[in-house]
PDB file of N, CA and C in Angstrom:
ATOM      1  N   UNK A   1      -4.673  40.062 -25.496  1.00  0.00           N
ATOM      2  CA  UNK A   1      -4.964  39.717 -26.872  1.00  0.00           C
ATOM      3  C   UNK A   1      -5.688  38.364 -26.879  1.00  0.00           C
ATOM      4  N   UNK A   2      -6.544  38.081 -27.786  1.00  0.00           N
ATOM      5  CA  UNK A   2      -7.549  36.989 -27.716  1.00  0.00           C
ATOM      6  C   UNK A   2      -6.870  35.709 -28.536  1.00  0.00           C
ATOM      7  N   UNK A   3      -6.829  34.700 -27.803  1.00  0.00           N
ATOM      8  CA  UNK A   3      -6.074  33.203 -28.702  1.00  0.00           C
ATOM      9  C   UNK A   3      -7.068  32.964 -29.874  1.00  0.00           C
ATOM     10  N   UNK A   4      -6.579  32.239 -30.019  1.00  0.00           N
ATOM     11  CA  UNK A   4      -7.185  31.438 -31.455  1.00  0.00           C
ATOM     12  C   UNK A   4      -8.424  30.584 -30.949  1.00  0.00           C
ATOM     13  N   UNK A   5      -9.585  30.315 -31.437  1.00  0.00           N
ATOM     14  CA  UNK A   5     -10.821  29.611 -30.572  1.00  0.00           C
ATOM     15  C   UNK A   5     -10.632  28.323 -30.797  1.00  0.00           C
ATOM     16  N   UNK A   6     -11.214  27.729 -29.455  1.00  0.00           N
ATOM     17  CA  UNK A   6     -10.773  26.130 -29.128  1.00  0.00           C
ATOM     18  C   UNK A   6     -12.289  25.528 -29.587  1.00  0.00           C
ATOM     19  N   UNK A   7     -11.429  24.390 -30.603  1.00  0.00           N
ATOM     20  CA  UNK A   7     -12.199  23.582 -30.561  1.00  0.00           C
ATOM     21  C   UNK A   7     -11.612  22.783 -32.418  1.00  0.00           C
ATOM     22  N   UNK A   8     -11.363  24.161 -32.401  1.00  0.00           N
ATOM     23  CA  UNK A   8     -10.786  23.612 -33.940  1.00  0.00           C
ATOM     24  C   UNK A   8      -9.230  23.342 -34.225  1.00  0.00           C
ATOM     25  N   UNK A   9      -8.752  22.373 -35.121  1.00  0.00           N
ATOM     26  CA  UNK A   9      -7.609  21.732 -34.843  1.00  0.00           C
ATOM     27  C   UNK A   9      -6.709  22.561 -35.612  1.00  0.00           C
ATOM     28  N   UNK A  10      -6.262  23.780 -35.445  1.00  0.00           N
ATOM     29  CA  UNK A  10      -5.421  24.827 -36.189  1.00  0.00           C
ATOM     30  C   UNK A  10      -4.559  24.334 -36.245  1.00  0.00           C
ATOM     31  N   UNK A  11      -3.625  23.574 -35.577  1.00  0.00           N
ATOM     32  CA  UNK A  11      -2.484  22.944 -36.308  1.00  0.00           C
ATOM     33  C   UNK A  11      -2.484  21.777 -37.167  1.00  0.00           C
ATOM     34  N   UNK A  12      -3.510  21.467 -37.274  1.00  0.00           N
ATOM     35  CA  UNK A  12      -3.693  20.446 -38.890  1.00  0.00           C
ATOM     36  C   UNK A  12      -3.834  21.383 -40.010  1.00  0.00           C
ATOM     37  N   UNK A  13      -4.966  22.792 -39.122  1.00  0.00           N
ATOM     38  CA  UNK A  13      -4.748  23.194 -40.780  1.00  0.00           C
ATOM     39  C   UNK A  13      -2.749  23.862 -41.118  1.00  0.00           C
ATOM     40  N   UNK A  14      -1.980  24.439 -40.260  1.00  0.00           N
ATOM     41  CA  UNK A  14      -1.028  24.950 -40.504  1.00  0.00           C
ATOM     42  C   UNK A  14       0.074  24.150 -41.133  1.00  0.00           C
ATOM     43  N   UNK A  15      -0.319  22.358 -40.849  1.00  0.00           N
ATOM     44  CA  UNK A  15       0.584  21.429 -41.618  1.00  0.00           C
ATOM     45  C   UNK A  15       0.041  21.221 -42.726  1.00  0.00           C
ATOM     46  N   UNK A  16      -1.645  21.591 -43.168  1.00  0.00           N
ATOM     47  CA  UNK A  16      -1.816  21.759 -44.238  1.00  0.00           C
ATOM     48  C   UNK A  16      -1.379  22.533 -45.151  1.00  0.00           C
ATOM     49  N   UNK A  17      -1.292  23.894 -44.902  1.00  0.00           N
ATOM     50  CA  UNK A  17      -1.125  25.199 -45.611  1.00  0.00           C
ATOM     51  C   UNK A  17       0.608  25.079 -45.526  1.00  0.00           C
ATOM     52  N   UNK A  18       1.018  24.701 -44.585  1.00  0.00           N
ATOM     53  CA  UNK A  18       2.921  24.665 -45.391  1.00  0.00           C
ATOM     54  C   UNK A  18       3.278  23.242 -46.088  1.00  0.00           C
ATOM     55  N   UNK A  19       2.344  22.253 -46.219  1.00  0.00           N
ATOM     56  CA  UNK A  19       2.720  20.849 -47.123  1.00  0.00           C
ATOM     57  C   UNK A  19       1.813  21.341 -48.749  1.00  0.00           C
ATOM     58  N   UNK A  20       1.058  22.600 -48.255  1.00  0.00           N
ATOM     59  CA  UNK A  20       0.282  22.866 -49.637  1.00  0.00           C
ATOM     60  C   UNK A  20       1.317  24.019 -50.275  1.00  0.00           C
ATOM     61  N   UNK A  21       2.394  24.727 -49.605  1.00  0.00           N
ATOM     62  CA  UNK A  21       3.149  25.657 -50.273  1.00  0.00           C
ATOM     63  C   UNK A  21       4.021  24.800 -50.630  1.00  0.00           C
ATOM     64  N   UNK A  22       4.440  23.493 -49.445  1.00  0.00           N
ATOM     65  CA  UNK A  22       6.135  22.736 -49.987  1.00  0.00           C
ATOM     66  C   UNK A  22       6.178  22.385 -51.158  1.00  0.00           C
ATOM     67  N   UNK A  23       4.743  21.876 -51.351  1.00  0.00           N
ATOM     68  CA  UNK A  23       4.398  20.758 -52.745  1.00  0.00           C
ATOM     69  C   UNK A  23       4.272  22.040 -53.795  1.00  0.00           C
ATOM     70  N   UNK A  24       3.725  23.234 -53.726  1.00  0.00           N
ATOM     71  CA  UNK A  24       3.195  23.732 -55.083  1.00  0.00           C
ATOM     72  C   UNK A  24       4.539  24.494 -55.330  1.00  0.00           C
ATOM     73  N   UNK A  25       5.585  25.195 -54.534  1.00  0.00           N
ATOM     74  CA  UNK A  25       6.811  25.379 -55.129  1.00  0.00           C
ATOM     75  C   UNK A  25       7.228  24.322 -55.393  1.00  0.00           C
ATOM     76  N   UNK A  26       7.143  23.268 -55.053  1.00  0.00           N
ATOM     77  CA  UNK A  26       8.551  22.545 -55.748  1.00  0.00           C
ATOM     78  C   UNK A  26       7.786  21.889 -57.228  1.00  0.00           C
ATOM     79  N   UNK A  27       6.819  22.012 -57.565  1.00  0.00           N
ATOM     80  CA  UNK A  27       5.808  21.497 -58.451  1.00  0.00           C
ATOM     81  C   UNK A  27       6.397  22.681 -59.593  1.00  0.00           C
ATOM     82  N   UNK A  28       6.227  24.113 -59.338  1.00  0.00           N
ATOM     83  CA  UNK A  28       6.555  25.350 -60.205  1.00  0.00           C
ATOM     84  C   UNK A  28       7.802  25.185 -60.796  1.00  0.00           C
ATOM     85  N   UNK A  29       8.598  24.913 -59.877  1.00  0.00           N
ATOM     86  CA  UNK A  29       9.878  25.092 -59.905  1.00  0.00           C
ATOM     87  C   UNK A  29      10.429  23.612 -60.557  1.00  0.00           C
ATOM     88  N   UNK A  30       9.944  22.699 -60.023  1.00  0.00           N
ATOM     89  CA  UNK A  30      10.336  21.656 -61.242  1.00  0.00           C
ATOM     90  C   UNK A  30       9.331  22.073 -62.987  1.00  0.00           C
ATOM     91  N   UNK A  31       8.535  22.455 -62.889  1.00  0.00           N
ATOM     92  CA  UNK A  31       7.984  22.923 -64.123  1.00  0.00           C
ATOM     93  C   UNK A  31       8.902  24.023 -65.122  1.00  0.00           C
ATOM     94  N   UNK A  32       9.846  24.983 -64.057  1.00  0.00           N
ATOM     95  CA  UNK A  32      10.322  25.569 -64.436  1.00  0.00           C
ATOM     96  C   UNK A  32      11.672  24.998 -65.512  1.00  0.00           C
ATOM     97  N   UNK A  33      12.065  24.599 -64.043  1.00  0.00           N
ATOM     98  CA  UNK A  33      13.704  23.426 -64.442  1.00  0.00           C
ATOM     99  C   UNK A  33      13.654  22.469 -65.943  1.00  0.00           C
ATOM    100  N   UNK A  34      11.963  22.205 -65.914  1.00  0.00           N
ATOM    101  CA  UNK A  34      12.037  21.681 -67.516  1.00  0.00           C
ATOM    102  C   UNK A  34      11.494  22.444 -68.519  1.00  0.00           C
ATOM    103  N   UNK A  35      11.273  23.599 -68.418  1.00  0.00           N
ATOM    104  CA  UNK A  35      11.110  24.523 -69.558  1.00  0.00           C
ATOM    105  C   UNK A  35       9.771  24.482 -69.801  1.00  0.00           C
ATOM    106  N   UNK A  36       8.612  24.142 -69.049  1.00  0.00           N
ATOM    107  CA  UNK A  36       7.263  23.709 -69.244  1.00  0.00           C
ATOM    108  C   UNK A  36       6.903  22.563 -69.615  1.00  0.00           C
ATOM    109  N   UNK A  37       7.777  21.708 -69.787  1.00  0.00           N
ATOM    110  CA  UNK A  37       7.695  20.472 -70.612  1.00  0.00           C
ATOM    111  C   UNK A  37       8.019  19.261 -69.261  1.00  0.00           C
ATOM    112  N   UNK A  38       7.451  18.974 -68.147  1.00  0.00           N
ATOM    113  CA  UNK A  38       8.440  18.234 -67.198  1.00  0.00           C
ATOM    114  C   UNK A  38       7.431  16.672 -67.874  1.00  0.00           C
ATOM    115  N   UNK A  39       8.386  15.535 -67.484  1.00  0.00           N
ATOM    116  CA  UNK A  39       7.948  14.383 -67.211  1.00  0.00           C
ATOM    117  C   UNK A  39       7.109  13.981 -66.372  1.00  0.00           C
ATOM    118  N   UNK A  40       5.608  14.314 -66.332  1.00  0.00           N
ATOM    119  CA  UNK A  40       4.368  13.897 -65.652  1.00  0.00           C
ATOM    120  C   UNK A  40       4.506  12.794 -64.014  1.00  0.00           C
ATOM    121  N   UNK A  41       5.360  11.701 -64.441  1.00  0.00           N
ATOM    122  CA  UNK A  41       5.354  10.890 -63.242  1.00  0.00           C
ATOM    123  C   UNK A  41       6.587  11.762 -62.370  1.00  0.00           C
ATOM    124  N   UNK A  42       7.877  12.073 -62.853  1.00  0.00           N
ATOM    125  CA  UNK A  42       8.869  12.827 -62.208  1.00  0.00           C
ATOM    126  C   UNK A  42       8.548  14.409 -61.398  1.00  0.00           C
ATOM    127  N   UNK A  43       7.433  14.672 -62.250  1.00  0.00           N
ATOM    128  CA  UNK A  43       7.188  15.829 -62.153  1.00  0.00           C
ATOM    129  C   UNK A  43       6.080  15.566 -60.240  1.00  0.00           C
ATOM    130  N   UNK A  44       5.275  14.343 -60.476  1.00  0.00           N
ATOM    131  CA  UNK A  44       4.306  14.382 -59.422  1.00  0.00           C
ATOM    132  C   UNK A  44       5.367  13.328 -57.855  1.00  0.00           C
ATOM    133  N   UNK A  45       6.620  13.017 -58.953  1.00  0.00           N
ATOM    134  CA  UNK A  45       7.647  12.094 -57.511  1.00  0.00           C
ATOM    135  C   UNK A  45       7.888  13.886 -56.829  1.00  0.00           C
ATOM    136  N   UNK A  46       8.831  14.516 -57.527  1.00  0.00           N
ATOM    137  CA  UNK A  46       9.241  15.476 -56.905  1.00  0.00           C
ATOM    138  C   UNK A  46       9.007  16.367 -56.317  1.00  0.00           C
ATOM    139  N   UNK A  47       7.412  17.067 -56.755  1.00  0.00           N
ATOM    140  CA  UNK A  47       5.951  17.612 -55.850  1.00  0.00           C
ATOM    141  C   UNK A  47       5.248  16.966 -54.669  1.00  0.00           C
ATOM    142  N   UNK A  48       5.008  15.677 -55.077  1.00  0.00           N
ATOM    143  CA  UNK A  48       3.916  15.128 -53.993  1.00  0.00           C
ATOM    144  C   UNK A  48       4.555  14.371 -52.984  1.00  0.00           C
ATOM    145  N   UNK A  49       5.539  12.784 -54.027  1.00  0.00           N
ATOM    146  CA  UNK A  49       5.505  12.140 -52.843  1.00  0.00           C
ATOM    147  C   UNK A  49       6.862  12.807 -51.906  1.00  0.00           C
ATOM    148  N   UNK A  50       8.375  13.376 -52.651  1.00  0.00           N
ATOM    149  CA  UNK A  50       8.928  13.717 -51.535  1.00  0.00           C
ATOM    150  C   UNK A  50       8.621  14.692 -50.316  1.00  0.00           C
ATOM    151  N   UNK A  51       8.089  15.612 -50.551  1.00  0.00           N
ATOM    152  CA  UNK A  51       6.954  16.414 -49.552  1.00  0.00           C
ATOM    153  C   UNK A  51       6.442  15.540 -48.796  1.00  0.00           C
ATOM    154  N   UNK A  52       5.357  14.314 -48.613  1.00  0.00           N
ATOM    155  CA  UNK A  52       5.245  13.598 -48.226  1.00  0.00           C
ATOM    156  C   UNK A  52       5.348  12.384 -47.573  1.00  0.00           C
ATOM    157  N   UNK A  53       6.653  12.398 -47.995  1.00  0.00           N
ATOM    158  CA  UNK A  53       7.919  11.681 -47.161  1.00  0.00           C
ATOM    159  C   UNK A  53       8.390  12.528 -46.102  1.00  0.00           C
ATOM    160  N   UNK A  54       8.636  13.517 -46.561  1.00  0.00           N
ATOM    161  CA  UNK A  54       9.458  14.131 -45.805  1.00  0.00           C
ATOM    162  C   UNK A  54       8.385  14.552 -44.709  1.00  0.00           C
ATOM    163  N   UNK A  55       7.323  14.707 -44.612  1.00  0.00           N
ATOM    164  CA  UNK A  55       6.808  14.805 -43.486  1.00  0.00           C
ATOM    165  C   UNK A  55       6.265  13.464 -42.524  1.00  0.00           C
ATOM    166  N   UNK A  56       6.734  12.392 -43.225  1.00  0.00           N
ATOM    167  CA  UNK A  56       6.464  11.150 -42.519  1.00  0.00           C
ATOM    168  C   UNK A  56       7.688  11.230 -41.672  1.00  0.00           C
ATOM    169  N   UNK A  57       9.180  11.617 -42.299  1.00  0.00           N
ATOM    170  CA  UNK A  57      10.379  11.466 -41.275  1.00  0.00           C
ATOM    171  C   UNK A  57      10.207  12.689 -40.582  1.00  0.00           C
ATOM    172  N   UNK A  58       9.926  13.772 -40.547  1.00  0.00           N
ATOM    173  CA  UNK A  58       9.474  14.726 -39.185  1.00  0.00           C
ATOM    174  C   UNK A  58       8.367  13.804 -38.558  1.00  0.00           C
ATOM    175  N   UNK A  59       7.483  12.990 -38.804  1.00  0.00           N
ATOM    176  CA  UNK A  59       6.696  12.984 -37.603  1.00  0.00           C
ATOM    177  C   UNK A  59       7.423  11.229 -36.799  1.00  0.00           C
ATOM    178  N   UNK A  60       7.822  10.820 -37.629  1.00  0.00           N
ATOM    179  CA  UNK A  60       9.028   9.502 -37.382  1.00  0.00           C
ATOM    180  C   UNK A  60      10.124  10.170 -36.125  1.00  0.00           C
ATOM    181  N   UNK A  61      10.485  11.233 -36.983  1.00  0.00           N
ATOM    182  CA  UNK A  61      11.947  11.887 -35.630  1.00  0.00           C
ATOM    183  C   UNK A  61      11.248  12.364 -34.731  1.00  0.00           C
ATOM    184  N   UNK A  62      10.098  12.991 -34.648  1.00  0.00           N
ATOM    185  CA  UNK A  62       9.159  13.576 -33.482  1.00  0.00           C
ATOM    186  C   UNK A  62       9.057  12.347 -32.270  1.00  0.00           C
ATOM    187  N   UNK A  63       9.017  11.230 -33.091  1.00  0.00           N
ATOM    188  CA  UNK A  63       8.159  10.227 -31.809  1.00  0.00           C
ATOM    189  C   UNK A  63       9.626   9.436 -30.887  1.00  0.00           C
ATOM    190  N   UNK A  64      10.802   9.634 -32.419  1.00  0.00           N
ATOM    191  CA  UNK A  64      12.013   8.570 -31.575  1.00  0.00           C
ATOM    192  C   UNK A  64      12.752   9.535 -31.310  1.00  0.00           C
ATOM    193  N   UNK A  65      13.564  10.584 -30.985  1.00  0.00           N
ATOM    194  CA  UNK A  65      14.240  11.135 -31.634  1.00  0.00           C
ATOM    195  C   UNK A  65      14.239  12.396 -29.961  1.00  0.00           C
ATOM    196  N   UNK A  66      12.755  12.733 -29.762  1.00  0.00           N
ATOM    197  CA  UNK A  66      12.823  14.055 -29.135  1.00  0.00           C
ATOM    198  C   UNK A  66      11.765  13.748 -28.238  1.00  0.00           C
ATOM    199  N   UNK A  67      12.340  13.930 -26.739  1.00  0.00           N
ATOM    200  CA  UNK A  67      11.328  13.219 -25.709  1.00  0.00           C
ATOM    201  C   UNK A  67      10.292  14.073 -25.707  1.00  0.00           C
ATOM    202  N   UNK A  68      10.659  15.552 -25.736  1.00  0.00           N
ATOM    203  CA  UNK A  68       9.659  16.580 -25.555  1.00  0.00           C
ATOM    204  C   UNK A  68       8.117  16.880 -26.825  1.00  0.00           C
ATOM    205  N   UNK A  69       8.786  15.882 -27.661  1.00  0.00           N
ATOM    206  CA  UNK A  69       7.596  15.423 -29.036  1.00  0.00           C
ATOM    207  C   UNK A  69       6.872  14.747 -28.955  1.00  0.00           C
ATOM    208  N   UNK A  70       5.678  14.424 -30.338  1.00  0.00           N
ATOM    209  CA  UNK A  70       5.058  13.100 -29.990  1.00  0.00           C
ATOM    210  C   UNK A  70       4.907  13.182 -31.806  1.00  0.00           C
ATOM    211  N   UNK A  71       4.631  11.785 -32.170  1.00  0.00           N
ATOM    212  CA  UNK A  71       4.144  11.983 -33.764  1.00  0.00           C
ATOM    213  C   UNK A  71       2.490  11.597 -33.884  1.00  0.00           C
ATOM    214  N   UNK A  72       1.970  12.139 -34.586  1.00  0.00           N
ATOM    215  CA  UNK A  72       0.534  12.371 -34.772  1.00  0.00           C
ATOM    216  C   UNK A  72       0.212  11.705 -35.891  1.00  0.00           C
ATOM    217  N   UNK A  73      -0.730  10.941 -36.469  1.00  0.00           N
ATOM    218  CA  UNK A  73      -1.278  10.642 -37.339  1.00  0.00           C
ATOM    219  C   UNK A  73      -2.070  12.146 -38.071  1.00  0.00           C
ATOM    220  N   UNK A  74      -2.292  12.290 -37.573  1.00  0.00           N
ATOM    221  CA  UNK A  74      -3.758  13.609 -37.671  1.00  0.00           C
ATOM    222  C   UNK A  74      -2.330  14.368 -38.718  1.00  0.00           C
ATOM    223  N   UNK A  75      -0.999  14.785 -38.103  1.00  0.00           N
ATOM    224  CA  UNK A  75      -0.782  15.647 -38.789  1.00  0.00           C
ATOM    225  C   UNK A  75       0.082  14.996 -40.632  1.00  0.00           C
ATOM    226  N   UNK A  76       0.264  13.873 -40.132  1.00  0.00           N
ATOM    227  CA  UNK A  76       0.986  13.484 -41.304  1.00  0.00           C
ATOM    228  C   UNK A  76       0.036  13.738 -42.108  1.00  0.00           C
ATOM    229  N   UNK A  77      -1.458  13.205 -42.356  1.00  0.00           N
ATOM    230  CA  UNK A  77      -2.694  13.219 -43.098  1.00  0.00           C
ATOM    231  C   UNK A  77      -3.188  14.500 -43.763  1.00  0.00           C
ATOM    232  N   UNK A  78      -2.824  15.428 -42.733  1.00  0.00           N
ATOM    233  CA  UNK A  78      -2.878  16.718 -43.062  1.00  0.00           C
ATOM    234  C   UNK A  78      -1.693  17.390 -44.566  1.00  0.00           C
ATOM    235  N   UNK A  79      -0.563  17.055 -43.594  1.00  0.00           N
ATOM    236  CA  UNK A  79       0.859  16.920 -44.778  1.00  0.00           C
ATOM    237  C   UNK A  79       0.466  16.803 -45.999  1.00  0.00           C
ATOM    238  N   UNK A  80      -0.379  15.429 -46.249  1.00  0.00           N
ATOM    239  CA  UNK A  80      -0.622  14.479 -47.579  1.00  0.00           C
ATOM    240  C   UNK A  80      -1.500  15.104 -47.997  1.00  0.00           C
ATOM    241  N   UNK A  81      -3.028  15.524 -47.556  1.00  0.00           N
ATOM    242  CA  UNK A  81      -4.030  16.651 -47.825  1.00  0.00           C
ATOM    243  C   UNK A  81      -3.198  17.908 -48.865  1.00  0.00           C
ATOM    244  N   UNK A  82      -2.683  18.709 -47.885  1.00  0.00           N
ATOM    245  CA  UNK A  82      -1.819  19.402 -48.659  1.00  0.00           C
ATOM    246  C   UNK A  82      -1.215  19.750 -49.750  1.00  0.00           C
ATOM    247  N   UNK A  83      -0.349  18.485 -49.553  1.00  0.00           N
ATOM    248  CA  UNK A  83       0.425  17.943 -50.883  1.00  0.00           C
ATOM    249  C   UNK A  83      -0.350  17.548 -52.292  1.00  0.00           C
ATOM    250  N   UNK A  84      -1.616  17.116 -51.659  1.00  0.00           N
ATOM    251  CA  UNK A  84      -2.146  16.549 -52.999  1.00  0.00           C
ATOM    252  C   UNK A  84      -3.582  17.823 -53.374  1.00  0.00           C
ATOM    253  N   UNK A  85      -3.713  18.690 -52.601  1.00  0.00           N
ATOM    254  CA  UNK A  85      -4.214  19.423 -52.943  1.00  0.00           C
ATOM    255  C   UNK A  85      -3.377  20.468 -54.145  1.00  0.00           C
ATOM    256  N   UNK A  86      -2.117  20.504 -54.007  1.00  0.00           N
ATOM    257  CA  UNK A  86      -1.247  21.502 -53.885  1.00  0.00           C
ATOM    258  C   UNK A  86      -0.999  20.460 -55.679  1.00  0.00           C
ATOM    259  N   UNK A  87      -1.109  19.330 -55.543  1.00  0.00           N
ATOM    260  CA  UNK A  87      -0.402  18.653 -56.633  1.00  0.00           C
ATOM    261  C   UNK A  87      -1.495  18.856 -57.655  1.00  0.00           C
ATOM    262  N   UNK A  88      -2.652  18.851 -57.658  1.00  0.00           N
ATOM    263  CA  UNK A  88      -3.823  18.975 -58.249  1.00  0.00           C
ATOM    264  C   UNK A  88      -4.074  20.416 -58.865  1.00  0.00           C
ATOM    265  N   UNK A  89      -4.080  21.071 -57.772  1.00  0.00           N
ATOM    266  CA  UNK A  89      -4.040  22.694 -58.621  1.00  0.00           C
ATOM    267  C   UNK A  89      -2.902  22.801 -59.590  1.00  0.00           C
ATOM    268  N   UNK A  90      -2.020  23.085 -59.188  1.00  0.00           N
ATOM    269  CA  UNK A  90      -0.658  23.121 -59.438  1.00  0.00           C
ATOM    270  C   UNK A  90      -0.620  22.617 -61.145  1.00  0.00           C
ATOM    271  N   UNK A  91      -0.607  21.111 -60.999  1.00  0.00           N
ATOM    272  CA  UNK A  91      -0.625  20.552 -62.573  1.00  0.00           C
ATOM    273  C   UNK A  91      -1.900  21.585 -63.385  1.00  0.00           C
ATOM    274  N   UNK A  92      -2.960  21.077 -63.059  1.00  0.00           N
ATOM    275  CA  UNK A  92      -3.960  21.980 -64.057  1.00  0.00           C
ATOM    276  C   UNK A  92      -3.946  22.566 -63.918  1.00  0.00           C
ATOM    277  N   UNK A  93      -3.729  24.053 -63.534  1.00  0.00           N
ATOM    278  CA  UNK A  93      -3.415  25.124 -64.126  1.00  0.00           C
ATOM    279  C   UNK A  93      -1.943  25.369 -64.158  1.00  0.00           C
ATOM    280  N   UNK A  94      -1.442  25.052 -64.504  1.00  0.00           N
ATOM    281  CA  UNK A  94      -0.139  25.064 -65.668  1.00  0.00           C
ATOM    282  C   UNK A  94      -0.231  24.424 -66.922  1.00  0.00           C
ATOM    283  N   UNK A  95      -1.168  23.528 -66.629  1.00  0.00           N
ATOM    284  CA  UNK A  95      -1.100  22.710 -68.161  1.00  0.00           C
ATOM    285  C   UNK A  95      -2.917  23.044 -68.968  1.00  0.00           C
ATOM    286  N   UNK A  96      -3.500  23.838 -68.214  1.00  0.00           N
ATOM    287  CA  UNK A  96      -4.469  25.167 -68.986  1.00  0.00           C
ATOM    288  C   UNK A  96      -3.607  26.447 -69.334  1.00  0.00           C
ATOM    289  N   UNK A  97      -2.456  26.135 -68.710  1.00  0.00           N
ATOM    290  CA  UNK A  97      -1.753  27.576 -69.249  1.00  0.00           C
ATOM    291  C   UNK A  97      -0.912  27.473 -70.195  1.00  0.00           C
ATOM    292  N   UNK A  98      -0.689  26.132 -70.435  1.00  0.00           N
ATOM    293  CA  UNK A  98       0.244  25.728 -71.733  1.00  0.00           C
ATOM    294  C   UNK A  98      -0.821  25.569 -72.567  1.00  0.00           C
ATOM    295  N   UNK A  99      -1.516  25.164 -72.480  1.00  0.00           N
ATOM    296  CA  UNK A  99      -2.817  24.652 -73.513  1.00  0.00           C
ATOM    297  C   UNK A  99      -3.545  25.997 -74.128  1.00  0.00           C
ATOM    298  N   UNK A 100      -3.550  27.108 -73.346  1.00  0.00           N
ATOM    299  CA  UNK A 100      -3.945  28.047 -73.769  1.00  0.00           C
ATOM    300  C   UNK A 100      -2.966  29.288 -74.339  1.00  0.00           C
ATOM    301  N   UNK A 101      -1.732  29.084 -73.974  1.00  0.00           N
ATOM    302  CA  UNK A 101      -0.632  29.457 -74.995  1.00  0.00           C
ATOM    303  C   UNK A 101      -0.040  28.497 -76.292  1.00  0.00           C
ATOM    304  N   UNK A 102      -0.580  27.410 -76.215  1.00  0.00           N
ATOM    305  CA  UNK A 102      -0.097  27.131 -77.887  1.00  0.00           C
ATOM    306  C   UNK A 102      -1.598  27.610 -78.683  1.00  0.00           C
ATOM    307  N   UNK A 103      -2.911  27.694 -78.344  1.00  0.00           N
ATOM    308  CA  UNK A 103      -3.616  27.861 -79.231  1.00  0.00           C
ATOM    309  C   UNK A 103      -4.358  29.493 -79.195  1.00  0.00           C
ATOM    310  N   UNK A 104      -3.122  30.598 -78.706  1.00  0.00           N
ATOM    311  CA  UNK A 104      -3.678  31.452 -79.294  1.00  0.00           C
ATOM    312  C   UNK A 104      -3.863  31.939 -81.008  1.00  0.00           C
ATOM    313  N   UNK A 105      -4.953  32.687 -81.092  1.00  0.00           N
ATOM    314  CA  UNK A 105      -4.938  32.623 -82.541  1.00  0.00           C
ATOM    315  C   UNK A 105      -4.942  34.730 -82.434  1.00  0.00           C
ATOM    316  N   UNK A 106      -4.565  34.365 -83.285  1.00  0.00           N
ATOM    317  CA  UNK A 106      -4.229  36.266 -83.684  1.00  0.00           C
ATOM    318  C   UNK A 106      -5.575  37.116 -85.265  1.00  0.00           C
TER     319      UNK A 106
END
């Protein structure tokens, strides 16, 4: 079976694509928890930056923690990419989707 082609950094994108799911569930799901109505700054602590923390202490425990590890810059950056991609969609379109459910007209 044929690997994945070298040259491109597939595991930046894969810390991208799971810091872009961590952030946009927990973004939904705090949207949910407040009924559509969340607190804008609470709403982007609990989406962006803990996601983003939390992948600073995986790459923190990677470097002290586990000899067989190392911590990467490349991937934390990726993490944050993610996250703020994930934080960006996420808000606007939910809040085009509120905006476009209070002004339907019949």
């Amino acid at each position: 079976m044929p690997g994945m082609p070298e040259g491109f950094p597939w595991d930046k994108l894969v810390h991208f694509g799971m810091f872009f799911a961590l952030s946009a569930v927990s973004l939904i799901d705090y949207y949910r928890l407040c009924k559509g109505n969340p607190p804008t700054l609470r709403w982007i602590f609990w989406g962006f930056f803990i996601p983003v923390l939390y992948g600073g202490g995986i790459e923190l425990m990677q470097k002290y923690f586990f000899v067989s590890r190392s911590a990467e810059w490349g991937d934390w950056i990726a993490d944050i990419l993610g996250s703020l991609l994930a934080t960006v969609v996420v808000i606007i379109s939910l809040k085009k989707r509120r905006y476009s459910e209070k002004n339907i007209s019949l």
